[in-house]
PDB file of N, CA and C in Angstrom:
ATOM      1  N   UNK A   1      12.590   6.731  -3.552  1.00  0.00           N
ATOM      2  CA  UNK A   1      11.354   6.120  -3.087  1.00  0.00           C
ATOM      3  C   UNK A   1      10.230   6.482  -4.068  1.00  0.00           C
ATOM      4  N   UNK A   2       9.310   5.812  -3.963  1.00  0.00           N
ATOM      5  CA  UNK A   2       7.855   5.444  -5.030  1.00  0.00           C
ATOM      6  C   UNK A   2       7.369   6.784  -4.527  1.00  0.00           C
ATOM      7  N   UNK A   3       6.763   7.506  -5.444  1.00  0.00           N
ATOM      8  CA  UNK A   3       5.706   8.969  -5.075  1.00  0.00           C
ATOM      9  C   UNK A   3       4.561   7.846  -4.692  1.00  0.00           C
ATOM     10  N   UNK A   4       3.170   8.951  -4.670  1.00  0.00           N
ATOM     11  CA  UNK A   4       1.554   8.137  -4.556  1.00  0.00           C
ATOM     12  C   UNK A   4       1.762   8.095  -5.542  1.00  0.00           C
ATOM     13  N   UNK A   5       1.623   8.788  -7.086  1.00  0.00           N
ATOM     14  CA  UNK A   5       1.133   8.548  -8.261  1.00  0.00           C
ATOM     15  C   UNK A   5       1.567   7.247  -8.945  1.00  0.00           C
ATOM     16  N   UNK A   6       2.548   6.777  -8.483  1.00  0.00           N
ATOM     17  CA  UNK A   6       3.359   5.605  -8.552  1.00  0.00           C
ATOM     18  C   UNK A   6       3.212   4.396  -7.937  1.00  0.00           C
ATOM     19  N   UNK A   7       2.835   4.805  -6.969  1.00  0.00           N
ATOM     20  CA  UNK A   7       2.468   3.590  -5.989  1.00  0.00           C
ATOM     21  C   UNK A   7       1.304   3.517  -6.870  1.00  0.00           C
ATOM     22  N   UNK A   8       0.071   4.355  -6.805  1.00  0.00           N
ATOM     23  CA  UNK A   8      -1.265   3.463  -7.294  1.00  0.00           C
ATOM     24  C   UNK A   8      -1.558   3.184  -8.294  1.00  0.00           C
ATOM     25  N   UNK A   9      -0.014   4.062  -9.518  1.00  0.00           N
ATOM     26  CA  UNK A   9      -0.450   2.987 -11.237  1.00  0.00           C
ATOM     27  C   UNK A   9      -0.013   1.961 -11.124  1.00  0.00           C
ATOM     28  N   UNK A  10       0.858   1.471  -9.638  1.00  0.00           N
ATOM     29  CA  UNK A  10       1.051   0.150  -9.511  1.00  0.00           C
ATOM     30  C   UNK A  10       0.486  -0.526  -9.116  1.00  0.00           C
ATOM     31  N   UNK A  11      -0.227   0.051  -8.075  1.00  0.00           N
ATOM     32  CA  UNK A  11      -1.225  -0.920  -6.992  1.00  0.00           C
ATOM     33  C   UNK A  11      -2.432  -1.561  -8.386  1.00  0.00           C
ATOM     34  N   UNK A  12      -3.234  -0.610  -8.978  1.00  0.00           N
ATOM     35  CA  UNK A  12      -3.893  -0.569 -10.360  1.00  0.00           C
ATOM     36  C   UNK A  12      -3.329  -1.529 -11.032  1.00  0.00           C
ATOM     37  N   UNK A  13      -2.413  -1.394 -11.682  1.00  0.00           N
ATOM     38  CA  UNK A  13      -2.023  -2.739 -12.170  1.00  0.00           C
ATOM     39  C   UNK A  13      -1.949  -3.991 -11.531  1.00  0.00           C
ATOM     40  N   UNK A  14      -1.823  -4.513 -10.696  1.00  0.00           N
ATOM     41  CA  UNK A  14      -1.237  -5.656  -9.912  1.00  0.00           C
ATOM     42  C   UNK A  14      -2.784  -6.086  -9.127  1.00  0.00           C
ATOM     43  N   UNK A  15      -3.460  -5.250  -9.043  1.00  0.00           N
ATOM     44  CA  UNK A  15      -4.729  -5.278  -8.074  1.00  0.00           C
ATOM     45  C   UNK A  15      -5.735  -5.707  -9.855  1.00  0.00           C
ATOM     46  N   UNK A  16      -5.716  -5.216 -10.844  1.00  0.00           N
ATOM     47  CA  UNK A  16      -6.901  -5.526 -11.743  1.00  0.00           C
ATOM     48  C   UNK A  16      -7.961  -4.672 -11.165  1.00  0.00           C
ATOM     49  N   UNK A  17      -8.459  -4.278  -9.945  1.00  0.00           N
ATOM     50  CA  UNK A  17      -9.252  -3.555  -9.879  1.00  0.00           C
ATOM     51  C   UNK A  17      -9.422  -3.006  -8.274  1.00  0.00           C
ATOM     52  N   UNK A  18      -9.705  -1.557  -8.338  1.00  0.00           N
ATOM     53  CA  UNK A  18      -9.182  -0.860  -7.052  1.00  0.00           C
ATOM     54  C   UNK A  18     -10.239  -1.749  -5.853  1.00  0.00           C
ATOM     55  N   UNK A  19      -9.868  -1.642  -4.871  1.00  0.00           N
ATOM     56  CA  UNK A  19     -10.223  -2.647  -3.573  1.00  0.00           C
ATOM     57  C   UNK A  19      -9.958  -4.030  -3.652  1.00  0.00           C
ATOM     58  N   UNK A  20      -9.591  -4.342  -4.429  1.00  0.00           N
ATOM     59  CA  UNK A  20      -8.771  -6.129  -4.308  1.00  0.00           C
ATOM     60  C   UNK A  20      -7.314  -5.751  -3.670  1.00  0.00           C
ATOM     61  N   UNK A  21      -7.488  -6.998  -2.632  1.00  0.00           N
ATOM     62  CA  UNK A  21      -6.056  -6.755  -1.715  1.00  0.00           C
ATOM     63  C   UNK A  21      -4.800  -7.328  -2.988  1.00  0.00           C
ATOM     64  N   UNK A  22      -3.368  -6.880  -2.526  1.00  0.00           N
ATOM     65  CA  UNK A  22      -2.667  -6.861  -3.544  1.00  0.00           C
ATOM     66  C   UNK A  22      -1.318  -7.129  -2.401  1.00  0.00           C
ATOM     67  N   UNK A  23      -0.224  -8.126  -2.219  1.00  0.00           N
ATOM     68  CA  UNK A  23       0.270  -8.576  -1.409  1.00  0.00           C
ATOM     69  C   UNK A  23       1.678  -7.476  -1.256  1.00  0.00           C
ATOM     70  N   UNK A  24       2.210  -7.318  -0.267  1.00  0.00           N
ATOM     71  CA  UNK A  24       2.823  -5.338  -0.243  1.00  0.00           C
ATOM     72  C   UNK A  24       4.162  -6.012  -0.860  1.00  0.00           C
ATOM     73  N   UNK A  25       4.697  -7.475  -0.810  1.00  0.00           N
ATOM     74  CA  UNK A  25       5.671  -8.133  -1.639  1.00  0.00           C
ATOM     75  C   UNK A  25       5.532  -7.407  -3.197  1.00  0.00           C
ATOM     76  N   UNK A  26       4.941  -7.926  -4.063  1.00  0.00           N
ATOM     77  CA  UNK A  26       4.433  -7.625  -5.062  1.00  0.00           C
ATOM     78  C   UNK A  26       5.283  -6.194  -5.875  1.00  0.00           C
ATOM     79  N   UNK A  27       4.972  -5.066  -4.593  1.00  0.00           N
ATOM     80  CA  UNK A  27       5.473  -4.045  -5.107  1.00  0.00           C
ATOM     81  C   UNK A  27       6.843  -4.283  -5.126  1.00  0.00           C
ATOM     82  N   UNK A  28       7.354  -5.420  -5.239  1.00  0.00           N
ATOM     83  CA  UNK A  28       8.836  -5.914  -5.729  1.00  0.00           C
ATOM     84  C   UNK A  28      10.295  -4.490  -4.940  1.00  0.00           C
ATOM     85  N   UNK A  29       9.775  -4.087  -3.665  1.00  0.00           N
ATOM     86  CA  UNK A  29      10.529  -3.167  -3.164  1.00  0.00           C
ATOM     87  C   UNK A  29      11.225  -4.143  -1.996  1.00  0.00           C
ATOM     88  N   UNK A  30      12.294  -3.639  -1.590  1.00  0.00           N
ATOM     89  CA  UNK A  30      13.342  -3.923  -0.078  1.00  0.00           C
ATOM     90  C   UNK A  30      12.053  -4.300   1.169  1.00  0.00           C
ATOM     91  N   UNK A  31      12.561  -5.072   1.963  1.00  0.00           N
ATOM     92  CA  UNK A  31      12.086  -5.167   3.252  1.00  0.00           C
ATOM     93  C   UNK A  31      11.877  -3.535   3.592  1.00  0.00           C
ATOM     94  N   UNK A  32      12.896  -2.784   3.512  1.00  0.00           N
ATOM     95  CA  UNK A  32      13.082  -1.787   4.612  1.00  0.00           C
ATOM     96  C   UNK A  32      12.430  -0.902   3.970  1.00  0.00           C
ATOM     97  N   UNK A  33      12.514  -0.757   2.546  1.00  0.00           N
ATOM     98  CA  UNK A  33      11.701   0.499   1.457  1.00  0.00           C
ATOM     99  C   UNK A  33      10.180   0.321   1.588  1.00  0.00           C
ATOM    100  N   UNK A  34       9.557  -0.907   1.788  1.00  0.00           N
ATOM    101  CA  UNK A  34       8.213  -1.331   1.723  1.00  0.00           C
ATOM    102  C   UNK A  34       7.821  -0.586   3.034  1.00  0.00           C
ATOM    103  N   UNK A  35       8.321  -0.962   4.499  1.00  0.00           N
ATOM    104  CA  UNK A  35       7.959  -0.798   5.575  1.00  0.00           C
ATOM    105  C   UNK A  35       8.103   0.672   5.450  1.00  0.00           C
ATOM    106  N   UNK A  36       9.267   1.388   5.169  1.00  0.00           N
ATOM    107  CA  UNK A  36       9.092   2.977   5.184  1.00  0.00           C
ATOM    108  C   UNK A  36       8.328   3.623   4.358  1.00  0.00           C
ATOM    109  N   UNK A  37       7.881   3.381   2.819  1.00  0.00           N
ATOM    110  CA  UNK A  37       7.111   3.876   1.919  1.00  0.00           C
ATOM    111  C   UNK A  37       5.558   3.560   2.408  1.00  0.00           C
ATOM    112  N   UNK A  38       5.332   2.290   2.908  1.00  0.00           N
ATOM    113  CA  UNK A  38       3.717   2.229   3.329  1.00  0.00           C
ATOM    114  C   UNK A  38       3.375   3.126   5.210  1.00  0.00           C
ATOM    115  N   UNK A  39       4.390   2.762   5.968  1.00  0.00           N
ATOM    116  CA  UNK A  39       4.489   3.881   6.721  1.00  0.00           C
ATOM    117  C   UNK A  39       4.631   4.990   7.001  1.00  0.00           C
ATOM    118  N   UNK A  40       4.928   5.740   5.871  1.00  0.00           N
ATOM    119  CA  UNK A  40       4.743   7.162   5.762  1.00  0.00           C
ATOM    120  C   UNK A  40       3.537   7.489   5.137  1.00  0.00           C
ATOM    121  N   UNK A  41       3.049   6.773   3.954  1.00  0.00           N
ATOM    122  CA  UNK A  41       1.593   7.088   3.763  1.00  0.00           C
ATOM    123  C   UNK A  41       0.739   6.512   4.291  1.00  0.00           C
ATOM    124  N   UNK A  42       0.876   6.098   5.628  1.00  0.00           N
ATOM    125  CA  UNK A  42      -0.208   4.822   6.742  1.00  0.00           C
ATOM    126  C   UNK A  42      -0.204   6.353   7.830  1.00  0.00           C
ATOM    127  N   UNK A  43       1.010   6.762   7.803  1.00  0.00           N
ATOM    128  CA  UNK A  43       0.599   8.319   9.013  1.00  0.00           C
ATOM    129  C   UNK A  43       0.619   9.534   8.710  1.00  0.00           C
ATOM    130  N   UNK A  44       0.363   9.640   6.758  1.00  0.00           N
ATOM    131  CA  UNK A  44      -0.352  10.768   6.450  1.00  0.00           C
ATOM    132  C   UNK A  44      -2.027  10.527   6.278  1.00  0.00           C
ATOM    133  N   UNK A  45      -3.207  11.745   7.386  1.00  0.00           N
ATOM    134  CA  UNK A  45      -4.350  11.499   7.176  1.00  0.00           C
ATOM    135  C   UNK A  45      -4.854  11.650   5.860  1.00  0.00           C
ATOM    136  N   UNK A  46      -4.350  12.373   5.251  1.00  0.00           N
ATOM    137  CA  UNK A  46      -4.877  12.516   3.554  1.00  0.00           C
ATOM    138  C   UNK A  46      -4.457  11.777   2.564  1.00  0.00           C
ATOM    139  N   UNK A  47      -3.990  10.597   3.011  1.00  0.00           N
ATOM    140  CA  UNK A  47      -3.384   9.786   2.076  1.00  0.00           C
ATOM    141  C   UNK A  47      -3.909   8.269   2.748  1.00  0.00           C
ATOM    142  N   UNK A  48      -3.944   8.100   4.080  1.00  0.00           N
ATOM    143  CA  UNK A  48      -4.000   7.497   5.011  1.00  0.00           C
ATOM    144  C   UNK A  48      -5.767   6.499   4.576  1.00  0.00           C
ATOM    145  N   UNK A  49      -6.454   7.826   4.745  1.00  0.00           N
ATOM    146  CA  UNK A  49      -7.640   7.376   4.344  1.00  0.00           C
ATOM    147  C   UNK A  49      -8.664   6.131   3.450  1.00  0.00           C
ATOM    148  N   UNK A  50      -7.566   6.054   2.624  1.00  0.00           N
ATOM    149  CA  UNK A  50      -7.807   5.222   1.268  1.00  0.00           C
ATOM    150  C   UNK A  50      -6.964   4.002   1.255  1.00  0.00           C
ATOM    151  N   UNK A  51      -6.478   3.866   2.172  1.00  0.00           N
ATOM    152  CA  UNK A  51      -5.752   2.849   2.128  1.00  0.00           C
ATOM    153  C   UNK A  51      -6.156   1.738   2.801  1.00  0.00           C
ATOM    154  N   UNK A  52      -6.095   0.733   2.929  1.00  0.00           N
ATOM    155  CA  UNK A  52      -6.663  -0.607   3.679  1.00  0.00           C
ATOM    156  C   UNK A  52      -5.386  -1.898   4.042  1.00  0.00           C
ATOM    157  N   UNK A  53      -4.934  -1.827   4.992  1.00  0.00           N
ATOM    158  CA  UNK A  53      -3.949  -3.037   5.287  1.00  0.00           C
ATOM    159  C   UNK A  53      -4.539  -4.538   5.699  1.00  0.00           C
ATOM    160  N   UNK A  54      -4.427  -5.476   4.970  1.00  0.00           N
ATOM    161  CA  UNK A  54      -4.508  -6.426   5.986  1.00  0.00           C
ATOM    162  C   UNK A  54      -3.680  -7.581   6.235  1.00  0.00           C
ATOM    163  N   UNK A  55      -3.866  -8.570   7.275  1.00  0.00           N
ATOM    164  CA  UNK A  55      -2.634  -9.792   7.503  1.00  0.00           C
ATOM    165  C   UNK A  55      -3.800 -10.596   6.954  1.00  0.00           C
ATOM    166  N   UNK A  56      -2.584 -11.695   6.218  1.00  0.00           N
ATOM    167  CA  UNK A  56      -3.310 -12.781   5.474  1.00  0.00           C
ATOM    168  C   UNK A  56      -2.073 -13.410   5.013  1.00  0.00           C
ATOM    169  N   UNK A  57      -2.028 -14.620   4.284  1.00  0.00           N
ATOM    170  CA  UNK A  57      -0.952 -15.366   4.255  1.00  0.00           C
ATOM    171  C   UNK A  57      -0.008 -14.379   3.290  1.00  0.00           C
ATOM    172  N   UNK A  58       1.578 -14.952   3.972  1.00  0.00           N
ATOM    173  CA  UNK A  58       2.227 -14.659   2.853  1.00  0.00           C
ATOM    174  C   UNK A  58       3.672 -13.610   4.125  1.00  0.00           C
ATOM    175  N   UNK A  59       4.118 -12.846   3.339  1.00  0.00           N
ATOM    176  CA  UNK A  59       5.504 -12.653   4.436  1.00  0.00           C
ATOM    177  C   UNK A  59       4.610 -10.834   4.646  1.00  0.00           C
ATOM    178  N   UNK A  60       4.819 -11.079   6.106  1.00  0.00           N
ATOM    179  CA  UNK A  60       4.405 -10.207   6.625  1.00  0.00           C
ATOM    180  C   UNK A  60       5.402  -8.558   6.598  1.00  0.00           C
ATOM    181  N   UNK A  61       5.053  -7.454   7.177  1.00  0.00           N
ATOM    182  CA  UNK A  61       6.033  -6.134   6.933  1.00  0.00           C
ATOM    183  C   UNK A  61       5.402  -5.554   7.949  1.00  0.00           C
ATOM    184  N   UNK A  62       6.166  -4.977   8.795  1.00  0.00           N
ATOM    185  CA  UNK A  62       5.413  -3.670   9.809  1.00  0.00           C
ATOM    186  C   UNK A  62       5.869  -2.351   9.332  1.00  0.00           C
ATOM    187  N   UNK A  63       3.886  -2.373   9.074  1.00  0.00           N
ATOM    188  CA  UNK A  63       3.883  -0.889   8.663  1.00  0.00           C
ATOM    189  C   UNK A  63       3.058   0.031  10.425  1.00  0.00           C
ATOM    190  N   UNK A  64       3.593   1.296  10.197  1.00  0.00           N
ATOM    191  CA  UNK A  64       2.931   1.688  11.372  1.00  0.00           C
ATOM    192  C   UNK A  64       3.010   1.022  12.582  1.00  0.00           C
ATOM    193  N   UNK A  65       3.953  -0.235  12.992  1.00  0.00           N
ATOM    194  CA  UNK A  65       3.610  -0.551  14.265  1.00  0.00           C
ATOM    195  C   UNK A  65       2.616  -2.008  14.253  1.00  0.00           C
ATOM    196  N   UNK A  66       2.317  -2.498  12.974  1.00  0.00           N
ATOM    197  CA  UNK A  66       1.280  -3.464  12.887  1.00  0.00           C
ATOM    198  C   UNK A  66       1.530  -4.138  11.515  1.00  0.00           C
ATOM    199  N   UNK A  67       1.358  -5.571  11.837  1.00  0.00           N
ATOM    200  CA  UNK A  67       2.205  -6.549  10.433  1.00  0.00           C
ATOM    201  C   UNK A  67       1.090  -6.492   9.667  1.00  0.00           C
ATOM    202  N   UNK A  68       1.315  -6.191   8.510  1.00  0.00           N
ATOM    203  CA  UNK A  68       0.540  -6.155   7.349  1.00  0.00           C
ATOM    204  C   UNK A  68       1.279  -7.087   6.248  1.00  0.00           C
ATOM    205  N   UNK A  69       0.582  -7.664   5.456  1.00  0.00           N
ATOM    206  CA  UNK A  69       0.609  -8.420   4.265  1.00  0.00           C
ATOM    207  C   UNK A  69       0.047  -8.133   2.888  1.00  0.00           C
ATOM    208  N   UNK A  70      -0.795  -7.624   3.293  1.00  0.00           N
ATOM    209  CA  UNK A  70      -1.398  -6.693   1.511  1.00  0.00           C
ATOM    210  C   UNK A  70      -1.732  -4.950   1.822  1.00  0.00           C
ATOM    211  N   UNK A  71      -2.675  -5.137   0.739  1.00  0.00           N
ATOM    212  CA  UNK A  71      -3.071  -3.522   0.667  1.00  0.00           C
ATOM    213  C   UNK A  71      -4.090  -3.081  -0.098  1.00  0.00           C
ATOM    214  N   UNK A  72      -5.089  -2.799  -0.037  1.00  0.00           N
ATOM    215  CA  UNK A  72      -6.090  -2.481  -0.908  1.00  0.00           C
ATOM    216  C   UNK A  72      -6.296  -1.211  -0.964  1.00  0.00           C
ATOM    217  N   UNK A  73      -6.290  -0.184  -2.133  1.00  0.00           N
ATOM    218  CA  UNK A  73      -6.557   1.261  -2.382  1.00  0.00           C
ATOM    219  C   UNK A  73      -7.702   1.795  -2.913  1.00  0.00           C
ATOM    220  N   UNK A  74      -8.717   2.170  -2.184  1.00  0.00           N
ATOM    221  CA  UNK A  74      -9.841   2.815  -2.231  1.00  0.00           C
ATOM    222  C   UNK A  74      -9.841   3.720  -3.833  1.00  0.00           C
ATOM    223  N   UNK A  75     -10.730   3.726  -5.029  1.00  0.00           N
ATOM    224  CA  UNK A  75      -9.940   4.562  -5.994  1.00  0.00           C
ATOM    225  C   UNK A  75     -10.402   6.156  -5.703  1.00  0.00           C
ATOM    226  N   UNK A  76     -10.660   6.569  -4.596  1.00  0.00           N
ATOM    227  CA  UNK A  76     -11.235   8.039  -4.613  1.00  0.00           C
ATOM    228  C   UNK A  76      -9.826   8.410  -3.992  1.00  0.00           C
ATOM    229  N   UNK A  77      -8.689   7.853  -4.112  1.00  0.00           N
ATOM    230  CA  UNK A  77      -7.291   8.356  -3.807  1.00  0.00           C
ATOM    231  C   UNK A  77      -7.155   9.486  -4.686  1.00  0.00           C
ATOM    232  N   UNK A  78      -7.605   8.973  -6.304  1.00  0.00           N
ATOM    233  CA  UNK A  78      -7.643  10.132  -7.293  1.00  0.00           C
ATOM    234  C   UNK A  78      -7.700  11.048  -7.376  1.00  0.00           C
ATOM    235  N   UNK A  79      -8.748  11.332  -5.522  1.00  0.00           N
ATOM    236  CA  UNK A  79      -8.754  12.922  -5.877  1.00  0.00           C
ATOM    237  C   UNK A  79      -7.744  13.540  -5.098  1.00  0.00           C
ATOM    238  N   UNK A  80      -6.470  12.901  -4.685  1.00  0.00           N
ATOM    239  CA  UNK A  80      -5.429  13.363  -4.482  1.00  0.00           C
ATOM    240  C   UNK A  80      -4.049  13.661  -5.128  1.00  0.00           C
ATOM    241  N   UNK A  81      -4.312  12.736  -6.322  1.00  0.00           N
ATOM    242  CA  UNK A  81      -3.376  12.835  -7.383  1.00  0.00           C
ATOM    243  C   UNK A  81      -3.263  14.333  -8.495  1.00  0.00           C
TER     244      UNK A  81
END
């Protein structure tokens, strides 16, 4: 599975710039890897924080209990890296 540091030189890339939503497809992972990798950092609070889900077109994933479609990453994640 993707670490954070990984997830957000990806999100970074694919996003062009931190807070543009970025579709959770994208991260070119499994149905089941997407839903477990964004759900484990959706119910850590220190990771949790910076993150932004929302539904909007496109194939949906339940993360946490709630269908999400993108993802936007706050860049003060950094100071967790």
């Amino acid at each position: 599975m993707m670490n954070l540091r990984e997830l957000v030189e990806r999100y970074a890339g694919l996003a062009g710039s931190f807070g543009n939503p970025v579709a959770l497809s994208a991260f070119a992972l499994s149905e089941r890897e997407t839903e477990n990798l964004f759900s484990a950092l959706d119910e850590d609070y220190q990771i949790s924080r910076f993150l932004y889900f929302s539904h909007a077109d496109g194939h949906a994933y339940t993360v946490s209990g709630e269908a999400a479609t993108h993802i936007s990453i706050d860049p003060s994640i950094y100071t967790l890296l």
